[in-house]
PDB file of N, CA and C in Angstrom:
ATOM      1  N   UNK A   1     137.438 102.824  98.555  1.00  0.00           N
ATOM      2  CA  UNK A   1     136.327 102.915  97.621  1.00  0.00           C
ATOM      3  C   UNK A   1     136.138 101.578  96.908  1.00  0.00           C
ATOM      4  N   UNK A   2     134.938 100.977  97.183  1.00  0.00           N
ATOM      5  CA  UNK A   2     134.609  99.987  96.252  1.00  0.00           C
ATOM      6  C   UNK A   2     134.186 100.024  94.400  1.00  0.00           C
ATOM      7  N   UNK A   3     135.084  98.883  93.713  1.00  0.00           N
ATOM      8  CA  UNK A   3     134.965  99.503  92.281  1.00  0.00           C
ATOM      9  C   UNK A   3     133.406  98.564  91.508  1.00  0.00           C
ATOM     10  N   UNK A   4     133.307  99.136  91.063  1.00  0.00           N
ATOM     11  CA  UNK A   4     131.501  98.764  90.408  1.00  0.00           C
ATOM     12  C   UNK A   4     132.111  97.412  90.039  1.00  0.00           C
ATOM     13  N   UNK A   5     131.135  96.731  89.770  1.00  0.00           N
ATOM     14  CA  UNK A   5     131.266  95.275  88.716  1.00  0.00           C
ATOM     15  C   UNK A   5     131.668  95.433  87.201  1.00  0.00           C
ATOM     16  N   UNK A   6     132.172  94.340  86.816  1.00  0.00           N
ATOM     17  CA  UNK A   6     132.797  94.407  85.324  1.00  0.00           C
ATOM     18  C   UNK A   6     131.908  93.466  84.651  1.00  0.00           C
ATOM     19  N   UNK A   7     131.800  94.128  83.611  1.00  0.00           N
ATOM     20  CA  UNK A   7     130.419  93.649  82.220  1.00  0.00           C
ATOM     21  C   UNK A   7     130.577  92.074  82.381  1.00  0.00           C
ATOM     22  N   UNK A   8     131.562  91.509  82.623  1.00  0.00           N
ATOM     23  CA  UNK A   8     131.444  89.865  82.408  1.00  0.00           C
ATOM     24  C   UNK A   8     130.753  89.364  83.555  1.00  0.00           C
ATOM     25  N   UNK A   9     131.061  90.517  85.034  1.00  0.00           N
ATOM     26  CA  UNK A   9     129.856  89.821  86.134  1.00  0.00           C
ATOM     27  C   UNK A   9     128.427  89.971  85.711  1.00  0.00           C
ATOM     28  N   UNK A  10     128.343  90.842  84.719  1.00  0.00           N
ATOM     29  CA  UNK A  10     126.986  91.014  84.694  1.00  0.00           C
ATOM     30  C   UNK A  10     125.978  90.373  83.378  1.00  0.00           C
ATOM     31  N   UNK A  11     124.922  89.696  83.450  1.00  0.00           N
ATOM     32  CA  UNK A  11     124.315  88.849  82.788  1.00  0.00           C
ATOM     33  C   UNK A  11     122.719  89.207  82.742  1.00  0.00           C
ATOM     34  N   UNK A  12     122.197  89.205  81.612  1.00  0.00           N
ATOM     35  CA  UNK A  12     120.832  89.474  81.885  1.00  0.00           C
ATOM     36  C   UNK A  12     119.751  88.119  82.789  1.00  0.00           C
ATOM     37  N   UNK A  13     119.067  88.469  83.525  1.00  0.00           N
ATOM     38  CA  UNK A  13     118.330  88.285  84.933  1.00  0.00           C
ATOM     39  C   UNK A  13     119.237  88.412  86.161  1.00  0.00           C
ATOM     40  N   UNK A  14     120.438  88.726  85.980  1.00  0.00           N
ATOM     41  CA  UNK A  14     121.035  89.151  87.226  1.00  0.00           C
ATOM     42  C   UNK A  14     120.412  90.377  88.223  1.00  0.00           C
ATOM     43  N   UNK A  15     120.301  90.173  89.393  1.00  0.00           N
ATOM     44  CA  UNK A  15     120.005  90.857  90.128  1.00  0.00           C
ATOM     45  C   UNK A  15     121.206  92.025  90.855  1.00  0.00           C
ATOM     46  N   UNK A  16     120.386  92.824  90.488  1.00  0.00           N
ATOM     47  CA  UNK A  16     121.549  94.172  91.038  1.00  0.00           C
ATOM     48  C   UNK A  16     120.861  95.884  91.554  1.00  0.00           C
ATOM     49  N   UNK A  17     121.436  96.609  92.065  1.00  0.00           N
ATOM     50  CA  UNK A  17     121.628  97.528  92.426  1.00  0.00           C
ATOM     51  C   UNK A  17     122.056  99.030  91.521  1.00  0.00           C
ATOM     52  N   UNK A  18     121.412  99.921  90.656  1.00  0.00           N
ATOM     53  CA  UNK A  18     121.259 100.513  90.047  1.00  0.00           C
ATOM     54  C   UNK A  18     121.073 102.038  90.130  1.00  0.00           C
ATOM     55  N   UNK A  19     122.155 102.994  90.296  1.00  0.00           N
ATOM     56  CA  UNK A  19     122.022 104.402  90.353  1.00  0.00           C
ATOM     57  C   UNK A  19     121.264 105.409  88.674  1.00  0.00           C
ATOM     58  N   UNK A  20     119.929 105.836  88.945  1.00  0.00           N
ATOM     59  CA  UNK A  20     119.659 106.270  87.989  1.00  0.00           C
ATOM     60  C   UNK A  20     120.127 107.820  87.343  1.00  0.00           C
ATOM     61  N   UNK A  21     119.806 108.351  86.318  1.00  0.00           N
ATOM     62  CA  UNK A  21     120.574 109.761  86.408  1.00  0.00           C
ATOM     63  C   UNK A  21     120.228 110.542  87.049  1.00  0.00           C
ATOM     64  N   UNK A  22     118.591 110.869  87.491  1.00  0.00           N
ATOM     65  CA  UNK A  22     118.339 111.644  88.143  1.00  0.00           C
ATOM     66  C   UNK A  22     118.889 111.307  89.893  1.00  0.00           C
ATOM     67  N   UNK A  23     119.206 110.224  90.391  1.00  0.00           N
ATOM     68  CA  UNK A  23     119.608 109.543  91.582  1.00  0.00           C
ATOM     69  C   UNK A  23     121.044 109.968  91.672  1.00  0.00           C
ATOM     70  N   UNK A  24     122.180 110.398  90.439  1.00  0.00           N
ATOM     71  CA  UNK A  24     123.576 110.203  90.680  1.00  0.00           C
ATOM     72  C   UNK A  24     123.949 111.034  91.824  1.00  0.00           C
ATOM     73  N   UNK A  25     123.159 112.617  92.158  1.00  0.00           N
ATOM     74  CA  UNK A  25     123.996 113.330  92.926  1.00  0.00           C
ATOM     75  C   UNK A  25     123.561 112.811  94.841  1.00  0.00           C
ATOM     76  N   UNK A  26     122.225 112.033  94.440  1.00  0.00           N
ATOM     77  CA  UNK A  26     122.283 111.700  96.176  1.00  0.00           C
ATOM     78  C   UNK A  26     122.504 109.969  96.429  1.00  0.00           C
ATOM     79  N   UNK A  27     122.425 109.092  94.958  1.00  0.00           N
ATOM     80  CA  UNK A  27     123.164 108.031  95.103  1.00  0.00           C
ATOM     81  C   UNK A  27     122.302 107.225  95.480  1.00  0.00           C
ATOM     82  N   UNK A  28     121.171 107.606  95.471  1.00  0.00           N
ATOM     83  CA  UNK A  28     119.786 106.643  95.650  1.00  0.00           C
ATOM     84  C   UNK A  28     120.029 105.383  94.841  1.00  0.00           C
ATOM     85  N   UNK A  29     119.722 104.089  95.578  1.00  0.00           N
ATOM     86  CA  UNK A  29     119.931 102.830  94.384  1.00  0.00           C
ATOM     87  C   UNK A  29     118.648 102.400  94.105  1.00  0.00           C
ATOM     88  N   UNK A  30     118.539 101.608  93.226  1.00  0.00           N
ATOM     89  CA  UNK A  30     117.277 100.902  92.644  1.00  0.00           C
ATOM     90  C   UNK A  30     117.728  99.839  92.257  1.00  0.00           C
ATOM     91  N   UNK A  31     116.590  99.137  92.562  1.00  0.00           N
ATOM     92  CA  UNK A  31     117.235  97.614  92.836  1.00  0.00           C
ATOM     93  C   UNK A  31     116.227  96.810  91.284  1.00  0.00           C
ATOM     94  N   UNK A  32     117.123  95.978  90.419  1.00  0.00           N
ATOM     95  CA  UNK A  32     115.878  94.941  89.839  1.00  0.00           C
ATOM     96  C   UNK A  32     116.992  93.760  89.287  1.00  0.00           C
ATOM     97  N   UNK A  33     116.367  93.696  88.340  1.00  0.00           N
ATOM     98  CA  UNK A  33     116.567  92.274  87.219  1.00  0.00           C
ATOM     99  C   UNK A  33     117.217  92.865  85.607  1.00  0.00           C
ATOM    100  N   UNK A  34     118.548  92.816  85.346  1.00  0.00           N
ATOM    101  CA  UNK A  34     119.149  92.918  84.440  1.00  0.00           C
ATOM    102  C   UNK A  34     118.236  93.019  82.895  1.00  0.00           C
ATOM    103  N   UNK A  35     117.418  93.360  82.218  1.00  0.00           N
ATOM    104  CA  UNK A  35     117.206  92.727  80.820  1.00  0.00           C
ATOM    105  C   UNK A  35     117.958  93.038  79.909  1.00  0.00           C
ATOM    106  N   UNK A  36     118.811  94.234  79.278  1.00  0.00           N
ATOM    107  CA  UNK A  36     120.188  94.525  78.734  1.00  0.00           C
ATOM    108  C   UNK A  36     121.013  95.022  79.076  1.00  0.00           C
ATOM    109  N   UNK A  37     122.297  94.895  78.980  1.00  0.00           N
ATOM    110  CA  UNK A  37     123.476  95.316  78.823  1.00  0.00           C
ATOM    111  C   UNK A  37     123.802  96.129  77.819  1.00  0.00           C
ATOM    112  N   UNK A  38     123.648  97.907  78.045  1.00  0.00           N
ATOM    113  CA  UNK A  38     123.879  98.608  77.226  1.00  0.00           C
ATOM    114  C   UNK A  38     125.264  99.510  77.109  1.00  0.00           C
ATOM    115  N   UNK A  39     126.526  99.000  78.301  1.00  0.00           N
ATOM    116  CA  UNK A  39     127.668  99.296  77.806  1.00  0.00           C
ATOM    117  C   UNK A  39     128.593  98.105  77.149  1.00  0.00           C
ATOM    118  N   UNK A  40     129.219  98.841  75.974  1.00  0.00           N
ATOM    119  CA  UNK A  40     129.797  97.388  75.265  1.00  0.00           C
ATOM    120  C   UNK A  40     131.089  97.312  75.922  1.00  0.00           C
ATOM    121  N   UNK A  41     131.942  98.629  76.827  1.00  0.00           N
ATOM    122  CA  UNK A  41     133.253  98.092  76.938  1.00  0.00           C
ATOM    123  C   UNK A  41     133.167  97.646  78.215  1.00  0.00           C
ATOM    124  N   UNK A  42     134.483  96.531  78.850  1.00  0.00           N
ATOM    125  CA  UNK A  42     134.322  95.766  79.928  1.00  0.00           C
ATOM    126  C   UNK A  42     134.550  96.035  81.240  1.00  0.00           C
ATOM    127  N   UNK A  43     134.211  97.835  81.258  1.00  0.00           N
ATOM    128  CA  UNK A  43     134.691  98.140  82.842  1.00  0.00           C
ATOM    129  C   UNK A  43     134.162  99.703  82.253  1.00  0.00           C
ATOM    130  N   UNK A  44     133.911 100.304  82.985  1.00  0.00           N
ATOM    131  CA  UNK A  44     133.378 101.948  83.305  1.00  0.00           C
ATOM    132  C   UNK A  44     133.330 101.944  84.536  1.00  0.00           C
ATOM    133  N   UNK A  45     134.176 103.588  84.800  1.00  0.00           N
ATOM    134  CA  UNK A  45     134.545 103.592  85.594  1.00  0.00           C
ATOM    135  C   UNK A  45     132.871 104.075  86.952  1.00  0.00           C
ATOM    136  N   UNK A  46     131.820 104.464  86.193  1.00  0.00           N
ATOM    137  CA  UNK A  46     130.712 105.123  86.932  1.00  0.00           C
ATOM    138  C   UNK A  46     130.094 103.886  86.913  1.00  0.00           C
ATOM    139  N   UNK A  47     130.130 102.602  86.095  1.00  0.00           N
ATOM    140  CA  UNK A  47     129.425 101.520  86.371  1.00  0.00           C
ATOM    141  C   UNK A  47     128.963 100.932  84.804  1.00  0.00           C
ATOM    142  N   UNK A  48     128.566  99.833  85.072  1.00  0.00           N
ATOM    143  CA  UNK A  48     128.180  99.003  83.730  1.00  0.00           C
ATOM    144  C   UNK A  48     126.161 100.093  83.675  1.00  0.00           C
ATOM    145  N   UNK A  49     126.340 100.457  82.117  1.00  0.00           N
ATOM    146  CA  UNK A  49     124.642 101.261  81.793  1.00  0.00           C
ATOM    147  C   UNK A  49     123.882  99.504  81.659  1.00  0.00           C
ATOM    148  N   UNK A  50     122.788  99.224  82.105  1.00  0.00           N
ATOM    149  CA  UNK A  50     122.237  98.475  81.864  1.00  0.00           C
ATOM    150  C   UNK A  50     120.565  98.761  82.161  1.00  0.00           C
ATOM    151  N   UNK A  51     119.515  98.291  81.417  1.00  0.00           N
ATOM    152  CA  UNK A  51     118.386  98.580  81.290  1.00  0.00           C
ATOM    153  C   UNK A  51     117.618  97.021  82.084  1.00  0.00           C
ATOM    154  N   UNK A  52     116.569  97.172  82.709  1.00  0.00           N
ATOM    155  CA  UNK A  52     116.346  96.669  84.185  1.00  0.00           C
ATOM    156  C   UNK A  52     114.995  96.157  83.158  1.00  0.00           C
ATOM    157  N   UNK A  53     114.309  95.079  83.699  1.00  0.00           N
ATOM    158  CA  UNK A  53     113.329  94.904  83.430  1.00  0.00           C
ATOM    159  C   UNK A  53     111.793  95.535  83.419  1.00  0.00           C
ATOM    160  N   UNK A  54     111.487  96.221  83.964  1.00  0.00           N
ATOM    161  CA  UNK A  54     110.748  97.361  84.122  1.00  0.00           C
ATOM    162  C   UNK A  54     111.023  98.675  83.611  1.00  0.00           C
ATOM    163  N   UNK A  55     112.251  98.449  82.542  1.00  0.00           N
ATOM    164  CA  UNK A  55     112.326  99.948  81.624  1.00  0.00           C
ATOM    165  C   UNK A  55     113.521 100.617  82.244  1.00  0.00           C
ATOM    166  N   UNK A  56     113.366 100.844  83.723  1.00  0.00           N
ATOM    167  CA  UNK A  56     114.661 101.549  84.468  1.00  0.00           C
ATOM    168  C   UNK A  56     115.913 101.479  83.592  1.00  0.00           C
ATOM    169  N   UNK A  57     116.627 102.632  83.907  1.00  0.00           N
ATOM    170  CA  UNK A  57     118.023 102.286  82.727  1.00  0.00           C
ATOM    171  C   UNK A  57     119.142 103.112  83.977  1.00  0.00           C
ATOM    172  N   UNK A  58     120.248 102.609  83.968  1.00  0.00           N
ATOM    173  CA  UNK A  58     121.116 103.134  85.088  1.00  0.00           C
ATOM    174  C   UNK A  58     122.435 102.660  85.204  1.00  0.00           C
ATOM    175  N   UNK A  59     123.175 102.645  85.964  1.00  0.00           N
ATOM    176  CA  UNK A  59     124.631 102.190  85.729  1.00  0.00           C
ATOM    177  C   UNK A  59     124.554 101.233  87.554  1.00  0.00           C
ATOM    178  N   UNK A  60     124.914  99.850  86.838  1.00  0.00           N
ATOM    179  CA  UNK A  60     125.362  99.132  88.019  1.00  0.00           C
ATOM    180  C   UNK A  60     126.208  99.526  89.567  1.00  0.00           C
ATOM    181  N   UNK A  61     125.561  99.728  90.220  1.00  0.00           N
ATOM    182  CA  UNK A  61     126.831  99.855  91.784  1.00  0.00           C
ATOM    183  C   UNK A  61     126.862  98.594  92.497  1.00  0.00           C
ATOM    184  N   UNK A  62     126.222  98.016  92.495  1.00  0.00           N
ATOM    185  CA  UNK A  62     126.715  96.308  93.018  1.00  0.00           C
ATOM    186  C   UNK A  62     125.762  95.284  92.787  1.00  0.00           C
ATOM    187  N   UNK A  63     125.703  94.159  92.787  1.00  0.00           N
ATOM    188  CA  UNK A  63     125.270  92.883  92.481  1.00  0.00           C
ATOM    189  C   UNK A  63     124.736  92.746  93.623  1.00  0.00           C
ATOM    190  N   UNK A  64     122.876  92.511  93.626  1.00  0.00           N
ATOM    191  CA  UNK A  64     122.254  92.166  94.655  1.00  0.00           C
ATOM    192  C   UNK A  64     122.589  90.589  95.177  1.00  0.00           C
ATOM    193  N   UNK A  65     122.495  90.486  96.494  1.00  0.00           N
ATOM    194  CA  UNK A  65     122.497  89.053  96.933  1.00  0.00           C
ATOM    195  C   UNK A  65     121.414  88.588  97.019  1.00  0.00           C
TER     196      UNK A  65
END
């Protein structure tokens, strides 16, 4: 099992990969552009909550390339 990214990889305009709540049980990702970082501690285990530029709000599953 791969473990999500930790709050210090993540930076606002970072590009990433984003499970929303209604998405958690089939794991659908959504992809954008970081604008906050809304978990303060430095690791969760379901993923860093961060709010996307377009409003989207979701928990990180990996760092787009």
């Amino acid at each position: 099992m791969q473990s999500n990214p930790q709050r210090s990889q993540i930076k606002p305009g970072t590009h990433v990969n984003i499970v929303q709540k209604q998405d958690q049980r089939s794991g659908k990702l959504t992809e954008g552009i970081v604008k906050d970082i809304l978990t303060n501690s430095p690791t969760h285990p379901h993923g860093i909550k961060v709010r996307l530029t377009d409003g989207k709000i979701g928990r990180v599953q990996t760092i787009a390339k």
